[in-house]
N, C-alpha and C. Protein backbone atom coordinates (compact mmCIF):
# COMPACT_ATOMS: atom_id res chain seq x y z
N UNK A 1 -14.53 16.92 -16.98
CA UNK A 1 -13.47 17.03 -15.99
C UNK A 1 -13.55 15.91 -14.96
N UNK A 2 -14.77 15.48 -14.46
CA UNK A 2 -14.85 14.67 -13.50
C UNK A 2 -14.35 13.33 -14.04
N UNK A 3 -14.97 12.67 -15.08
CA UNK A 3 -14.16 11.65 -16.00
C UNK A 3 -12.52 11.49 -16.28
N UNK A 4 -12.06 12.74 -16.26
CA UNK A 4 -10.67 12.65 -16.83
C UNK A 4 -9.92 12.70 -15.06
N UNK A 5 -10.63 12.94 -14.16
CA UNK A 5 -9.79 13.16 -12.95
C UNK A 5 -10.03 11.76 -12.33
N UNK A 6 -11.40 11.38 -12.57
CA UNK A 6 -11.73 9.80 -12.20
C UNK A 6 -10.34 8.75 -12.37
N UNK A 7 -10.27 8.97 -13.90
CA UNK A 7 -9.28 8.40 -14.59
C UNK A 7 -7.89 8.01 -14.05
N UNK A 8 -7.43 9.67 -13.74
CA UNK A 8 -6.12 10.02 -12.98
C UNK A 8 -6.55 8.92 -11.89
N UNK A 9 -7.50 9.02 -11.41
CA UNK A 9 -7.28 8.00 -9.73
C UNK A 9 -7.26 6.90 -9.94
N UNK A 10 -8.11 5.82 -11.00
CA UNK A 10 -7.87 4.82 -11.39
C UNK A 10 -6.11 4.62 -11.67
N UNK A 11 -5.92 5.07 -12.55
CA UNK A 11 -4.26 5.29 -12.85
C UNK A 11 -3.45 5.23 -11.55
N UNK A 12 -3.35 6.15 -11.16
CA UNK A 12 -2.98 6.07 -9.77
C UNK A 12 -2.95 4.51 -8.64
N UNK A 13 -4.18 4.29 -8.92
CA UNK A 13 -4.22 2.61 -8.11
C UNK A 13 -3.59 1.90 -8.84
N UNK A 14 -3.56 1.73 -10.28
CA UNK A 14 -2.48 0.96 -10.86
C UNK A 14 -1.05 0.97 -10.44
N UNK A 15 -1.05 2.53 -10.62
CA UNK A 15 1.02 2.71 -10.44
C UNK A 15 1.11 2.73 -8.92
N UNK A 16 0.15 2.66 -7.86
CA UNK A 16 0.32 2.20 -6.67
C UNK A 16 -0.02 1.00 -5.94
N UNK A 17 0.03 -0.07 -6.46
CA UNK A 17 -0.50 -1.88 -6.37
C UNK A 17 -0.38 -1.72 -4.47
N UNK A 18 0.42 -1.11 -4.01
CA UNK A 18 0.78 -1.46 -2.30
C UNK A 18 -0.15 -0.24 -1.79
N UNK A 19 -0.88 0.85 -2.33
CA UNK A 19 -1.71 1.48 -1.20
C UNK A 19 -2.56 2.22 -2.31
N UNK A 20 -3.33 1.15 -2.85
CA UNK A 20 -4.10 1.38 -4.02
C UNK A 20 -5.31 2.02 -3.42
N UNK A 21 -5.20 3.10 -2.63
CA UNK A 21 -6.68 4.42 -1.58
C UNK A 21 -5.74 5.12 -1.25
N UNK A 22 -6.88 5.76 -0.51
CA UNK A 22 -6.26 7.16 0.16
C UNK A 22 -5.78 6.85 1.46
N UNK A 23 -5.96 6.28 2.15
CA UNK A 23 -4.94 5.98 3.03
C UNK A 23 -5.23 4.25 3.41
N UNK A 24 -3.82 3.90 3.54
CA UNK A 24 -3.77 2.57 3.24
C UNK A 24 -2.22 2.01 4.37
N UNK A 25 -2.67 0.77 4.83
CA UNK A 25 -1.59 0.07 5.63
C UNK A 25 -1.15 -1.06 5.32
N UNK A 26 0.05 -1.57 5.23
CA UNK A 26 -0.09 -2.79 4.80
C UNK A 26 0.82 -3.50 5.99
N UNK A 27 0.43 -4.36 7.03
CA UNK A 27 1.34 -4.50 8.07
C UNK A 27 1.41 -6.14 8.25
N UNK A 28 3.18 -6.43 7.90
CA UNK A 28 3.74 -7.73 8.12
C UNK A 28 3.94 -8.54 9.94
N UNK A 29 3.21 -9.54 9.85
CA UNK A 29 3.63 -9.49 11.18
C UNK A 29 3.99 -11.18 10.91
N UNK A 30 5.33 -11.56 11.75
CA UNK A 30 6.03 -13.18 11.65
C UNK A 30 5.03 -13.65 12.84
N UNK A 31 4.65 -14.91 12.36
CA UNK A 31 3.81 -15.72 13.60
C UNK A 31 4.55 -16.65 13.96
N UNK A 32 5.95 -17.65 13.85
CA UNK A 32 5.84 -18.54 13.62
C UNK A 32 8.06 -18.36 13.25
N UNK A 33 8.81 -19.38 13.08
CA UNK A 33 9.67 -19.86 12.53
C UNK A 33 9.72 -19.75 10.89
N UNK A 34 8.73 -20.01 10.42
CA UNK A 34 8.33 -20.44 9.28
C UNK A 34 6.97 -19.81 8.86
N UNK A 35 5.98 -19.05 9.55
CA UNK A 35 4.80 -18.42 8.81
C UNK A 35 4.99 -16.88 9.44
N UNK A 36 4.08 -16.60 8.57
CA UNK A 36 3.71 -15.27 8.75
C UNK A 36 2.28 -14.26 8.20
N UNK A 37 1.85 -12.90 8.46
CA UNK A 37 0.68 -12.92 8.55
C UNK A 37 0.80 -11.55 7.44
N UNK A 38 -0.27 -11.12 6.80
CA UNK A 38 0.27 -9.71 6.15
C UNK A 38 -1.01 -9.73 6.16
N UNK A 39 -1.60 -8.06 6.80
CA UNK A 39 -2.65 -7.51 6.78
C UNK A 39 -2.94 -6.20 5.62
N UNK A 40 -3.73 -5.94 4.90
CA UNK A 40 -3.61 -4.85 4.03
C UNK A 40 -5.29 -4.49 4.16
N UNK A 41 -4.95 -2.91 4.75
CA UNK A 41 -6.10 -2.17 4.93
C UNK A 41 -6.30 -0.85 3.79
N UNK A 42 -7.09 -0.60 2.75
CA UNK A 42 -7.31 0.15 2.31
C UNK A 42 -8.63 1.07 1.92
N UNK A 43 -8.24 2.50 2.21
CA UNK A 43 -9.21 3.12 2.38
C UNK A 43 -9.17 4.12 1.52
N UNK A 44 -10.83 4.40 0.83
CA UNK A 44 -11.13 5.43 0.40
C UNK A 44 -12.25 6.27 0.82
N UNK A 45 -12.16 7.60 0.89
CA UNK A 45 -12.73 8.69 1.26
C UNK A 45 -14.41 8.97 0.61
N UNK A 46 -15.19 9.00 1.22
CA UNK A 46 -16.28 8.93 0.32
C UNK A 46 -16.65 10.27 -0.38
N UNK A 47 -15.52 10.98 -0.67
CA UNK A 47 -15.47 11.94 -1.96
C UNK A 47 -15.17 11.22 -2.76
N UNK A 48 -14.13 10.66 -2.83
CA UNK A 48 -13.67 9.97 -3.95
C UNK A 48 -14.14 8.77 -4.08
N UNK A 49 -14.79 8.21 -3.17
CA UNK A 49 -15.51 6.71 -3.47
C UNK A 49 -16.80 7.35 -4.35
N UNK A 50 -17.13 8.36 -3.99
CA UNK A 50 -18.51 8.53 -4.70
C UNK A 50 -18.15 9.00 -6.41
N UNK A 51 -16.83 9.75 -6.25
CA UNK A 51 -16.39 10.57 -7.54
C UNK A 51 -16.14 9.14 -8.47
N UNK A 52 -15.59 8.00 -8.06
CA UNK A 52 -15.34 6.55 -8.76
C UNK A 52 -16.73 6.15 -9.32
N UNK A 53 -17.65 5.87 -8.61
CA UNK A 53 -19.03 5.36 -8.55
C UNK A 53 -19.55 6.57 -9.56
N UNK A 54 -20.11 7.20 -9.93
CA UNK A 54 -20.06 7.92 -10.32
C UNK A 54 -19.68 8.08 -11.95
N UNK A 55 -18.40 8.06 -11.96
CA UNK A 55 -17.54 8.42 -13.23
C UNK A 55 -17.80 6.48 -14.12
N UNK A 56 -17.96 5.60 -13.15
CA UNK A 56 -18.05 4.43 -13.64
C UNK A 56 -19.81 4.26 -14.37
N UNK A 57 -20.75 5.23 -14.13
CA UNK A 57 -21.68 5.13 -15.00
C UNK A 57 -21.72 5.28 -16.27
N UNK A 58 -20.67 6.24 -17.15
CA UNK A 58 -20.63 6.22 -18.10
C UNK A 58 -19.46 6.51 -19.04
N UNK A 59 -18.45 5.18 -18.83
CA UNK A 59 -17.05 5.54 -18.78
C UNK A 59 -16.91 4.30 -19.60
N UNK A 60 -15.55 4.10 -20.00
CA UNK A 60 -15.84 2.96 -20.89
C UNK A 60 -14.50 2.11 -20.08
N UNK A 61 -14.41 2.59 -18.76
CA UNK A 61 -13.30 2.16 -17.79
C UNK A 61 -13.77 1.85 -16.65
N UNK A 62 -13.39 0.38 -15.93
CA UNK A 62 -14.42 0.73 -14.24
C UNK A 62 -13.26 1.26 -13.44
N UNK A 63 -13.29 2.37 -12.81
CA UNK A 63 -12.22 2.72 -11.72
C UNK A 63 -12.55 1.71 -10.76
N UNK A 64 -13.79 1.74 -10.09
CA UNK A 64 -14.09 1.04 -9.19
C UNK A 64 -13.08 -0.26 -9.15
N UNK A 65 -13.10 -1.13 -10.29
CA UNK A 65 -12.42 -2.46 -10.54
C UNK A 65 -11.05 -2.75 -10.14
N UNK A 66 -10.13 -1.12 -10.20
CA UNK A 66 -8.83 -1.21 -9.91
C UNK A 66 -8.94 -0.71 -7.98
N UNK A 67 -9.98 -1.06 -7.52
CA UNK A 67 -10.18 -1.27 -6.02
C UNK A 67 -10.53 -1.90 -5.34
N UNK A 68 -9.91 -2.72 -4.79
CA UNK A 68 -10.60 -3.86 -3.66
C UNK A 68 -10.59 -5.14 -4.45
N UNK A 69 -9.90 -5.46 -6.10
CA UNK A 69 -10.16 -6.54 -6.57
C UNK A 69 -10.04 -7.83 -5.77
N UNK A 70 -9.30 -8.40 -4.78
CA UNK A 70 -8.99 -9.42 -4.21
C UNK A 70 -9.32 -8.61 -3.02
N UNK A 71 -10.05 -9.38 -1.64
CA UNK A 71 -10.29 -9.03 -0.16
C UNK A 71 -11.64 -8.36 -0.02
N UNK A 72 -11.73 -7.82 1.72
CA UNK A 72 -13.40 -7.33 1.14
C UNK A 72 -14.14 -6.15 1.39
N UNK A 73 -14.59 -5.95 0.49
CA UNK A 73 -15.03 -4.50 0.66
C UNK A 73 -16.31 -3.86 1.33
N UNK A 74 -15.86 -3.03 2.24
CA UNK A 74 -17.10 -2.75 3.25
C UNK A 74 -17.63 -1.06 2.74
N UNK A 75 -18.79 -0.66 2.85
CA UNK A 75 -19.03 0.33 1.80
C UNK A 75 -19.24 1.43 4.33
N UNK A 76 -18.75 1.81 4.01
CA UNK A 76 -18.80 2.42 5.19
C UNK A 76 -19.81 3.64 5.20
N UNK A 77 -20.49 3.98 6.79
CA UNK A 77 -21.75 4.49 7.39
C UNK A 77 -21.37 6.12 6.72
N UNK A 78 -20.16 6.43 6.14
CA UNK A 78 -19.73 7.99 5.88
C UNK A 78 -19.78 8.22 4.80
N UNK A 79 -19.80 6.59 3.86
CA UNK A 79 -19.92 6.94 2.63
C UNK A 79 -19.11 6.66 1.70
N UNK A 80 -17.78 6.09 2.30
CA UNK A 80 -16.34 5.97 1.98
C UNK A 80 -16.56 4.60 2.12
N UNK A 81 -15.61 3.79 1.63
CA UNK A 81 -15.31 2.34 1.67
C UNK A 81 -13.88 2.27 1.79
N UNK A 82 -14.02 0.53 2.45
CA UNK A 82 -12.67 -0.19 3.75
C UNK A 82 -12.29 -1.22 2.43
N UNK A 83 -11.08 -2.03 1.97
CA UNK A 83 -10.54 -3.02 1.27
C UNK A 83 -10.02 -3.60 2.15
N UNK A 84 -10.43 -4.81 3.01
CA UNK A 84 -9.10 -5.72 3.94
C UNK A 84 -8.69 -6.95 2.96
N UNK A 85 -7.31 -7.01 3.26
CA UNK A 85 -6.84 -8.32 2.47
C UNK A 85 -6.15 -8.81 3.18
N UNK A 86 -6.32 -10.29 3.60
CA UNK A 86 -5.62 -10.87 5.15
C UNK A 86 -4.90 -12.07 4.33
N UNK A 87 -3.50 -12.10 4.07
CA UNK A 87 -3.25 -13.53 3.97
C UNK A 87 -2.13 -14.14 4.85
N UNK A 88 -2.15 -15.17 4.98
CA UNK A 88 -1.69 -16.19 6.05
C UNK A 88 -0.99 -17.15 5.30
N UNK A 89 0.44 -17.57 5.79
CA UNK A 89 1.26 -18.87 5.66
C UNK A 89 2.28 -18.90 5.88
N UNK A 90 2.95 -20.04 4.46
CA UNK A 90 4.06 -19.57 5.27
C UNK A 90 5.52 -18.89 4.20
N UNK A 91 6.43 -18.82 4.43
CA UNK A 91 7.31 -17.73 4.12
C UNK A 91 7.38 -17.68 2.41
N UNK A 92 7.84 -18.89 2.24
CA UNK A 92 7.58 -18.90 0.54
C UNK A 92 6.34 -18.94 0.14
N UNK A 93 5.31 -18.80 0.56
CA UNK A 93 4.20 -18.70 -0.20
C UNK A 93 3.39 -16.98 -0.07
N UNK A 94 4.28 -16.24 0.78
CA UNK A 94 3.83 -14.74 1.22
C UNK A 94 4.83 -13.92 0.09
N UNK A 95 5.97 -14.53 -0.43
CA UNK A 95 6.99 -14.17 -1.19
C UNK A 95 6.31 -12.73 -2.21
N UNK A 96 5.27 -13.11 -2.93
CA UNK A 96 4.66 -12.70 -4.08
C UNK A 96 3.18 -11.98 -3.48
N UNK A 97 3.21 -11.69 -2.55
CA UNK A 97 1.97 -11.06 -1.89
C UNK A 97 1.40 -9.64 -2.63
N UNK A 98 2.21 -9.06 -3.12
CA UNK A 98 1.78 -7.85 -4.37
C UNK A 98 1.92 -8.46 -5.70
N UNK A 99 2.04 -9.45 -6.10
CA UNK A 99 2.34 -10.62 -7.59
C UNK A 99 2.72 -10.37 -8.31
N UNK A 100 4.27 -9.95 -7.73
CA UNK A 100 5.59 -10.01 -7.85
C UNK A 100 6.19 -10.97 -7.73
N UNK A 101 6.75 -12.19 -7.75
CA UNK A 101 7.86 -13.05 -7.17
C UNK A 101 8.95 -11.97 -6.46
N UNK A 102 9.21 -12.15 -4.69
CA UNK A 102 10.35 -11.51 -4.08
C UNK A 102 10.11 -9.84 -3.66
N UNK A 103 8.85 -9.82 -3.97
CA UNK A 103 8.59 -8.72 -3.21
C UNK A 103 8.77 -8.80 -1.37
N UNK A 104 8.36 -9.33 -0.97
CA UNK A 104 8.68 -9.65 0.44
C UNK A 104 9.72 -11.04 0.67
N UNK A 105 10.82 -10.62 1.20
CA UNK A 105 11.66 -11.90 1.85
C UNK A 105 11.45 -12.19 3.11
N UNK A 106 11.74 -13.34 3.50
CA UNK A 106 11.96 -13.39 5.11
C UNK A 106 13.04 -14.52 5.07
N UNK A 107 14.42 -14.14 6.15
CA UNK A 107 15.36 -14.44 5.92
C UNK A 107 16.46 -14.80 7.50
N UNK A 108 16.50 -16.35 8.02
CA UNK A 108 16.54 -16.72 9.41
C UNK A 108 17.65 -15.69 9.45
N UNK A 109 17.89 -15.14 10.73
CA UNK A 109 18.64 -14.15 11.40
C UNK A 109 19.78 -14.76 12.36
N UNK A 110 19.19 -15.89 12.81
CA UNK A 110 20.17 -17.07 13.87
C UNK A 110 19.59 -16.30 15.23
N UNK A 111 19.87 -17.04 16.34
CA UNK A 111 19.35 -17.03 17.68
C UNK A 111 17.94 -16.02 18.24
N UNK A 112 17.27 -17.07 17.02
CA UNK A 112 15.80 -16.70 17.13
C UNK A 112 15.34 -15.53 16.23
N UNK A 113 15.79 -15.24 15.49
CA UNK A 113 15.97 -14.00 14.61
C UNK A 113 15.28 -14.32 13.06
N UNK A 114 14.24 -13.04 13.24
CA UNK A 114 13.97 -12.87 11.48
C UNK A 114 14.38 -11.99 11.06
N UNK A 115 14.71 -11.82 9.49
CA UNK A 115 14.83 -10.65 9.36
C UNK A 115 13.81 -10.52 7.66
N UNK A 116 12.82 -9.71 8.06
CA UNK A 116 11.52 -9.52 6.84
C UNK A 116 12.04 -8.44 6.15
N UNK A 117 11.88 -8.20 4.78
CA UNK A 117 12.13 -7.02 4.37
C UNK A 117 11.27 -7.09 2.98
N UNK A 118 11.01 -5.88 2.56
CA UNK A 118 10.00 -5.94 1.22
C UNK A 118 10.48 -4.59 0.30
N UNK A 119 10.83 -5.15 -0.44
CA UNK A 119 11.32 -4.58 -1.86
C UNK A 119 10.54 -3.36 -2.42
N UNK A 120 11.01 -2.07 -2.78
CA UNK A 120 10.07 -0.52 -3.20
C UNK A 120 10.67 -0.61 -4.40
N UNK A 121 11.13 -1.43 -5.20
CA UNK A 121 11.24 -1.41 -6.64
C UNK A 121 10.06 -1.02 -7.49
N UNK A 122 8.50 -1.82 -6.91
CA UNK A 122 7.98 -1.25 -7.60
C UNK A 122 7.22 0.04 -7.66
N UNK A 123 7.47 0.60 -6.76
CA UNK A 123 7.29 1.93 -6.02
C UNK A 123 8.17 2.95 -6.45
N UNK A 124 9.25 2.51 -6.97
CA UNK A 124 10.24 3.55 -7.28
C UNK A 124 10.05 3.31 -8.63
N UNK A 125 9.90 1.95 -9.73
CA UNK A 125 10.01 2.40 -10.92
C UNK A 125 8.34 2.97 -11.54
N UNK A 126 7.31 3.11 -10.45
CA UNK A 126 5.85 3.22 -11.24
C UNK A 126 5.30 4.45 -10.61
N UNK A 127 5.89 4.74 -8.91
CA UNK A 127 5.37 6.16 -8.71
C UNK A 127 5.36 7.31 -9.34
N UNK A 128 4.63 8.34 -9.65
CA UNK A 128 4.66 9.35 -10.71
C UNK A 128 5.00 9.03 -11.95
N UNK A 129 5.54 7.73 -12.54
CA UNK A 129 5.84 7.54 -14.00
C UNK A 129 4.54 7.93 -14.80
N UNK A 130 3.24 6.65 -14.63
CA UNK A 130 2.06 6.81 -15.20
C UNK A 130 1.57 7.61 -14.89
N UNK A 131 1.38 8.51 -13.81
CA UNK A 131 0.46 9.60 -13.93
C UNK A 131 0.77 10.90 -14.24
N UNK A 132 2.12 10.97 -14.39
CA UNK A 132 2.56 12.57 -14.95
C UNK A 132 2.06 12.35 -16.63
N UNK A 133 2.51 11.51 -17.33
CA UNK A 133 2.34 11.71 -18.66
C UNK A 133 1.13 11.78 -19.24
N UNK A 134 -0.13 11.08 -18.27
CA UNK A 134 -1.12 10.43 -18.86
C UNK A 134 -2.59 11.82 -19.05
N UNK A 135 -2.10 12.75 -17.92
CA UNK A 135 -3.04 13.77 -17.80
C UNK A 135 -2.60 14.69 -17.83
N UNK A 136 -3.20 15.81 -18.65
CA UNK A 136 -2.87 17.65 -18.70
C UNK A 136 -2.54 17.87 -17.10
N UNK A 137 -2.08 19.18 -17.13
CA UNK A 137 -1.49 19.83 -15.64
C UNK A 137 -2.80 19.79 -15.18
N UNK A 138 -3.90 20.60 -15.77
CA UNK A 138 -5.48 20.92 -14.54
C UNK A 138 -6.18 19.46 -14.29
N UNK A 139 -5.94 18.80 -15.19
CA UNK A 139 -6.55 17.17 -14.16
C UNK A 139 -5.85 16.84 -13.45
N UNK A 140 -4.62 17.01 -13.27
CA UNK A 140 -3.89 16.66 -12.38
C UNK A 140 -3.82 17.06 -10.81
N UNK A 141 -3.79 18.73 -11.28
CA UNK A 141 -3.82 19.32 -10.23
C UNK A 141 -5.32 19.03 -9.33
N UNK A 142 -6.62 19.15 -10.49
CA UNK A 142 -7.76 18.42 -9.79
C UNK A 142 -7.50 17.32 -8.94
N UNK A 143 -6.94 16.26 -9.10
CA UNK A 143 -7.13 15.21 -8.75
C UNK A 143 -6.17 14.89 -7.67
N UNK A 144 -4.87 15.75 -7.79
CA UNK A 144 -3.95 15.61 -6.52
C UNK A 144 -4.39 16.36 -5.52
N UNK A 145 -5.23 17.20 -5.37
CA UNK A 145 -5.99 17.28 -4.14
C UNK A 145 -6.70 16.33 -3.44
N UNK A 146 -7.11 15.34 -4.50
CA UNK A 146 -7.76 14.67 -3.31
C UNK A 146 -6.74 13.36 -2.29
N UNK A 147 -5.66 13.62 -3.32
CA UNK A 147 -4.32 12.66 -2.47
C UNK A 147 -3.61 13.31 -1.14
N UNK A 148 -3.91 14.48 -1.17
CA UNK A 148 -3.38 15.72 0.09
C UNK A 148 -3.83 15.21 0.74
N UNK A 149 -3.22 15.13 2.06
CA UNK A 149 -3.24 14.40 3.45
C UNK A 149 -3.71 13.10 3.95
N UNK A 150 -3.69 12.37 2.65
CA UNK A 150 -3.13 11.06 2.91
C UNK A 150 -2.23 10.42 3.01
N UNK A 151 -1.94 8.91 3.38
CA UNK A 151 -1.20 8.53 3.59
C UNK A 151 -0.83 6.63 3.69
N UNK A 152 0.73 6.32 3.36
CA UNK A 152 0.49 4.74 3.23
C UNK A 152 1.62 4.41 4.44
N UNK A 153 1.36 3.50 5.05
CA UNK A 153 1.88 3.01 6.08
C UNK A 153 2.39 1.63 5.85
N UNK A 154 3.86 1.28 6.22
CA UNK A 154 4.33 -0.12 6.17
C UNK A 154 4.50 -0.42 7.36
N UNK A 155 4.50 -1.78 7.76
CA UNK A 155 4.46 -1.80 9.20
C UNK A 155 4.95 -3.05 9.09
N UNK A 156 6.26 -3.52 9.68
CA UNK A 156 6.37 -4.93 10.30
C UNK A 156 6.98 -5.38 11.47
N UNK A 157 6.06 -6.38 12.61
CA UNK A 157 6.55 -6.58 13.36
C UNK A 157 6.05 -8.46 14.01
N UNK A 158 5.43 -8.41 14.87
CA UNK A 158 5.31 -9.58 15.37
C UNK A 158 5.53 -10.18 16.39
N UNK A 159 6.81 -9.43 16.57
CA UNK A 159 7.86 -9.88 17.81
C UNK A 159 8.44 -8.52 17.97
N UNK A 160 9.33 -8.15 19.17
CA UNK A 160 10.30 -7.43 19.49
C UNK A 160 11.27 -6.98 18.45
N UNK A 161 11.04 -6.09 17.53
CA UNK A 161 12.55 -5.89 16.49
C UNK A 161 13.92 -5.19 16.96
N UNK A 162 14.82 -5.58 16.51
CA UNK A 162 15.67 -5.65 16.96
C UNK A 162 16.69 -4.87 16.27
N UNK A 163 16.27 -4.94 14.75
CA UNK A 163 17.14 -3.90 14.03
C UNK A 163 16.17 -3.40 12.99
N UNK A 164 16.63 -1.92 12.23
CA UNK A 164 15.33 -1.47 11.64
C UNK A 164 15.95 -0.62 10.39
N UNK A 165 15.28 -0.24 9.34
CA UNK A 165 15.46 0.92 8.93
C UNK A 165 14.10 1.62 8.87
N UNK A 166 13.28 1.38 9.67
CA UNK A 166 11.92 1.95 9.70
C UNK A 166 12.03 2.44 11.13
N UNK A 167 11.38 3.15 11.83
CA UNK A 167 10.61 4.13 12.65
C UNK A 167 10.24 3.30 13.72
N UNK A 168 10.95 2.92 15.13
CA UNK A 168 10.39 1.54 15.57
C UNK A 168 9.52 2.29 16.36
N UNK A 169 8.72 1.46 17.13
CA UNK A 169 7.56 2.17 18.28
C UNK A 169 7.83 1.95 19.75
N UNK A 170 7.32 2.58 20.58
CA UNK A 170 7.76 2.76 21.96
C UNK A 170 7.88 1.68 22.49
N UNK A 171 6.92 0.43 21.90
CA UNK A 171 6.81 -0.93 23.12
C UNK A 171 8.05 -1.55 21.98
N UNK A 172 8.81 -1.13 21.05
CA UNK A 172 9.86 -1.89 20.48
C UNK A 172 9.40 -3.27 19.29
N UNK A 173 8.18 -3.73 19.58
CA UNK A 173 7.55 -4.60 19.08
C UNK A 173 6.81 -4.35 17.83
N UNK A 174 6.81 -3.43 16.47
CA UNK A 174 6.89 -3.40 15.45
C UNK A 174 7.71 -1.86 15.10
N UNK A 175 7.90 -1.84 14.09
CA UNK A 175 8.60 -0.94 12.97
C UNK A 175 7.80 -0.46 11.92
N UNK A 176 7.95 0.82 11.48
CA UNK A 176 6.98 1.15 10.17
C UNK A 176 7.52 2.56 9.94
N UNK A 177 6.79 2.80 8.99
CA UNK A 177 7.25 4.39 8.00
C UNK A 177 5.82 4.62 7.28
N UNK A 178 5.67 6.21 7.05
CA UNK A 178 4.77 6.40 6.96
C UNK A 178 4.99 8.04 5.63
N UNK A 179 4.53 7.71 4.14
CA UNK A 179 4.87 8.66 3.51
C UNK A 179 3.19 9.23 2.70
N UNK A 180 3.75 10.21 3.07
CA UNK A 180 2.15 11.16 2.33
C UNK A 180 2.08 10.35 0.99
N UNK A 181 1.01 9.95 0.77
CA UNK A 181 0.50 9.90 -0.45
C UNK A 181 0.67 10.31 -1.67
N UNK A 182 0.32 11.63 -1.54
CA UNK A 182 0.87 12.75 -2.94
C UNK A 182 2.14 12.71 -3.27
N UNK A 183 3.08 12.43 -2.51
CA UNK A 183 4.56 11.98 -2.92
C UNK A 183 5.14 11.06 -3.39
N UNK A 184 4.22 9.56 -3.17
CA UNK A 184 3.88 8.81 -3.92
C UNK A 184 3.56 9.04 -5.06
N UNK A 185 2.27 9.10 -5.25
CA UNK A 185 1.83 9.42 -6.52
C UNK A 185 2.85 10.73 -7.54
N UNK A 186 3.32 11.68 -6.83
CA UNK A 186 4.09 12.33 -8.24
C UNK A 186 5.71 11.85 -7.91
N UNK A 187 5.83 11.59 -7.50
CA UNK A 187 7.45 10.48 -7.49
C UNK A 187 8.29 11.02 -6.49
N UNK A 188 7.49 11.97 -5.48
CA UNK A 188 8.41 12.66 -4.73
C UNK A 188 9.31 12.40 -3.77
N UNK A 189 8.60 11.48 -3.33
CA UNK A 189 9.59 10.18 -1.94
C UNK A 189 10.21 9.85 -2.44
N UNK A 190 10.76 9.44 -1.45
CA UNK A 190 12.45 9.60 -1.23
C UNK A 190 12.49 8.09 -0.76
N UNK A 191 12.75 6.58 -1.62
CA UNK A 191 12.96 5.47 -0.80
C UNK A 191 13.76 4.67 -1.25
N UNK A 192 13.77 3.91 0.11
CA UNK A 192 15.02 3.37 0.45
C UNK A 192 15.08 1.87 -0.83
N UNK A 193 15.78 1.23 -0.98
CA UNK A 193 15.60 -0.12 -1.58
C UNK A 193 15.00 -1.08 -1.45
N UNK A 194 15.01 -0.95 -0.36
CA UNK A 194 14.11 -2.00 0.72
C UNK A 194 13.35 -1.03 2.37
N UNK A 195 12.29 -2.26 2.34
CA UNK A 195 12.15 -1.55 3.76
C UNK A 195 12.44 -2.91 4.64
N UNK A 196 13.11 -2.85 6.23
CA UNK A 196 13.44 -4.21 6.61
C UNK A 196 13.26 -3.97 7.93
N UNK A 197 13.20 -5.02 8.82
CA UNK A 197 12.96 -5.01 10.02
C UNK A 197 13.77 -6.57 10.42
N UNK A 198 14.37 -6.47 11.88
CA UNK A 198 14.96 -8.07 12.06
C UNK A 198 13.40 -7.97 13.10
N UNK A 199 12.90 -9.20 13.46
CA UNK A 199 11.89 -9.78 14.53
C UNK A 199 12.43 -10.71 15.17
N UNK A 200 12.38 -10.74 16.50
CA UNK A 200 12.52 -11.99 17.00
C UNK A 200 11.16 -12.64 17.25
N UNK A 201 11.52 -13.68 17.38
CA UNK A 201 10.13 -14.62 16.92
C UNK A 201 9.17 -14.84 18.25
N UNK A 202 8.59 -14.93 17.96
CA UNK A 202 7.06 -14.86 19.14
C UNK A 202 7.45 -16.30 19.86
């Protein structure tokens, strides 16, 4: 059982490339006319970091591998481990930041205006696809417990935004949305086409 639920979570980080843990942020911020910064924090729980570690002793799959492949991994004092992935430049070269071509645009707005937005195509065609078919109902149900009360966070800001379809924050100066996990993973969210934010520029 522990093998076949391992599995499910590996799976899971696949059909979720943008919040491949249990709770995970990935936050755009414009520096610049022309650059910009994308931070991606991902975290796993050291139940399930240990249940990975673990299931990777004698598996003929590394879960571990579909975590933290690119950025760096800090094995944390609780037991759980951190994934940061920081990249920096500039607009066409952030384009493909999940390695996609056009997953993230950024697109001049006029009188000082960005407007960033990042594409849930692949979120909508891979959430719950691979993991409903791949496991019986009781691994499933095993294993979607440990997705309960997590959560992935998009966040972009930089500057003052100005227009949104995300959740802006009190100082006005970024935008974000924030969907449980488990809804992710079995296809339950509900999203939009895009997520977008205008910035005015720093």
């Amino acid at each position: 059982m522990l093998k076949r639920a391992a599995k499910f979570l590996a799976l899971a980080l696949l059909a979720l490339p943008l919040a491949a843990c249990f709770d995970g942020t990935i936050e755009v911020s414009v520096t610049s006319a022309t650059t910009a910064r994308i931070e991606a924090v991902q975290v796993i729980n050291a139940d399930t970091y240990g249940m990975l570690k673990r299931a990777d002793e004698d598996v003929d799959y590394s879960a571990l591998d579909e975590f933290c492949t690119v950025g760096k991994l800090t094995e944390t004092e609780d037991g759980g481990a951190t994934c940061t992935v920081v990249k920096e430049g500039s607009f066409a070269t952030l384009r493909n930041f999940n390695g996609t071509s056009g997953d993230l645009t950024f697109e001049p707005a006029g009188n000082g205006l960005v407007r960033v937005s990042m594409s849930t195509k692949g979120l909508r065609d891979m959430a719950g696809a691979k993991v409903e078919t791949t496991v019986d109902g009781e691994t499933r149900e095993m294993a979607e417990a440990y997705f309960a009360g997590h959560t992935m966070t998009i966040r972009i800001g930089g500057g003052a935004v100005t227009d949104t379809n995300l959740t802006l924050s009190k100082d006005k100066e970024s935008a974000e949305v924030v969907y449980p996990l488990l809804d992710l993973v079995t296809g339950k969210a509900e999203l939009p086409q895009e997520f977008y934010a205008v910035v005015r520029l720093p």
